[in-house]
C-alpha atoms as a PDB file:
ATOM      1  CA  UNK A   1     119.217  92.285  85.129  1.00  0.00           C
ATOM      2  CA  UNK A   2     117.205  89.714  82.881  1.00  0.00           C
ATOM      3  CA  UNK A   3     115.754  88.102  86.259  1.00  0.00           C
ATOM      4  CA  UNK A   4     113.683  91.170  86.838  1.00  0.00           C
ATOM      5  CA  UNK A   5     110.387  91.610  85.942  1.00  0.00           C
ATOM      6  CA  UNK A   6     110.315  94.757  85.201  1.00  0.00           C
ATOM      7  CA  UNK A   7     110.799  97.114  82.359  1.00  0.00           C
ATOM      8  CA  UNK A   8     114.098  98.919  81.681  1.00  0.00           C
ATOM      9  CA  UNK A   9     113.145 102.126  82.791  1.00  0.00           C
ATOM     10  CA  UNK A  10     111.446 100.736  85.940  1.00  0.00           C
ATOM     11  CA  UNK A  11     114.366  99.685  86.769  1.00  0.00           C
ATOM     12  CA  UNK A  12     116.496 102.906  85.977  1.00  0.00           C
ATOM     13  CA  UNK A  13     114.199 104.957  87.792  1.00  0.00           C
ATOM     14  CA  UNK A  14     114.850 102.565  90.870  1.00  0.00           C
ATOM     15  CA  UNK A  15     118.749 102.689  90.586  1.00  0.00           C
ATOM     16  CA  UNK A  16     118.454 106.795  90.486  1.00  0.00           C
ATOM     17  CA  UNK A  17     116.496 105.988  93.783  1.00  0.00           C
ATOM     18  CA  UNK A  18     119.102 103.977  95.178  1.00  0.00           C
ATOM     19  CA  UNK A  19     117.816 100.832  95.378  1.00  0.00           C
ATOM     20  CA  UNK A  20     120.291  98.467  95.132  1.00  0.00           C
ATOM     21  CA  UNK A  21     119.218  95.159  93.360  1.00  0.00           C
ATOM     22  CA  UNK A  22     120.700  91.544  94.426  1.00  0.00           C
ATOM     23  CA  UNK A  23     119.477  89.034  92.227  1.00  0.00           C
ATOM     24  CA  UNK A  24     119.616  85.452  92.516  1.00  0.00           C
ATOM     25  CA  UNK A  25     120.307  85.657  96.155  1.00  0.00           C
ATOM     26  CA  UNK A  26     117.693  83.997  98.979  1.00  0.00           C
ATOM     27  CA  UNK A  27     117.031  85.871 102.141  1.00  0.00           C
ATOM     28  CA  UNK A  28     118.284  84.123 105.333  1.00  0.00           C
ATOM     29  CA  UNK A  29     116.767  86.079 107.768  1.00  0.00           C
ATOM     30  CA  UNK A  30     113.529  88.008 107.265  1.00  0.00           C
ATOM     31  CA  UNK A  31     112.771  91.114 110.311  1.00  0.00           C
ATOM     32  CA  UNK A  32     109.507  92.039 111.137  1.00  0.00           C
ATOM     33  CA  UNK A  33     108.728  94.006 114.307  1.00  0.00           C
ATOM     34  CA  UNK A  34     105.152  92.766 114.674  1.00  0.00           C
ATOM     35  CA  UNK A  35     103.121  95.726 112.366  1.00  0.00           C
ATOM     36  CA  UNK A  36     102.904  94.180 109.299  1.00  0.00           C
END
């Protein structure tokens, strides 16, 4: 997780969250449904 910038336990607190982190990937698609 080196391509974060973020501190360790930023990050730990995020994964007990469930946040799932996909680095080095580029979006394809991005959804918005007009609110901002």
């Amino acid at each position: 997780m080196e391509e974060l910038p973020a501190r360790k336990e930023e990050v730990e607190h995020a994964e007990e969250e469930q946040i799932i982190f996909r680095t080095l990937c580029n979006p394809i698609e991005i959804l918005d449904d007009g609110t901002g």
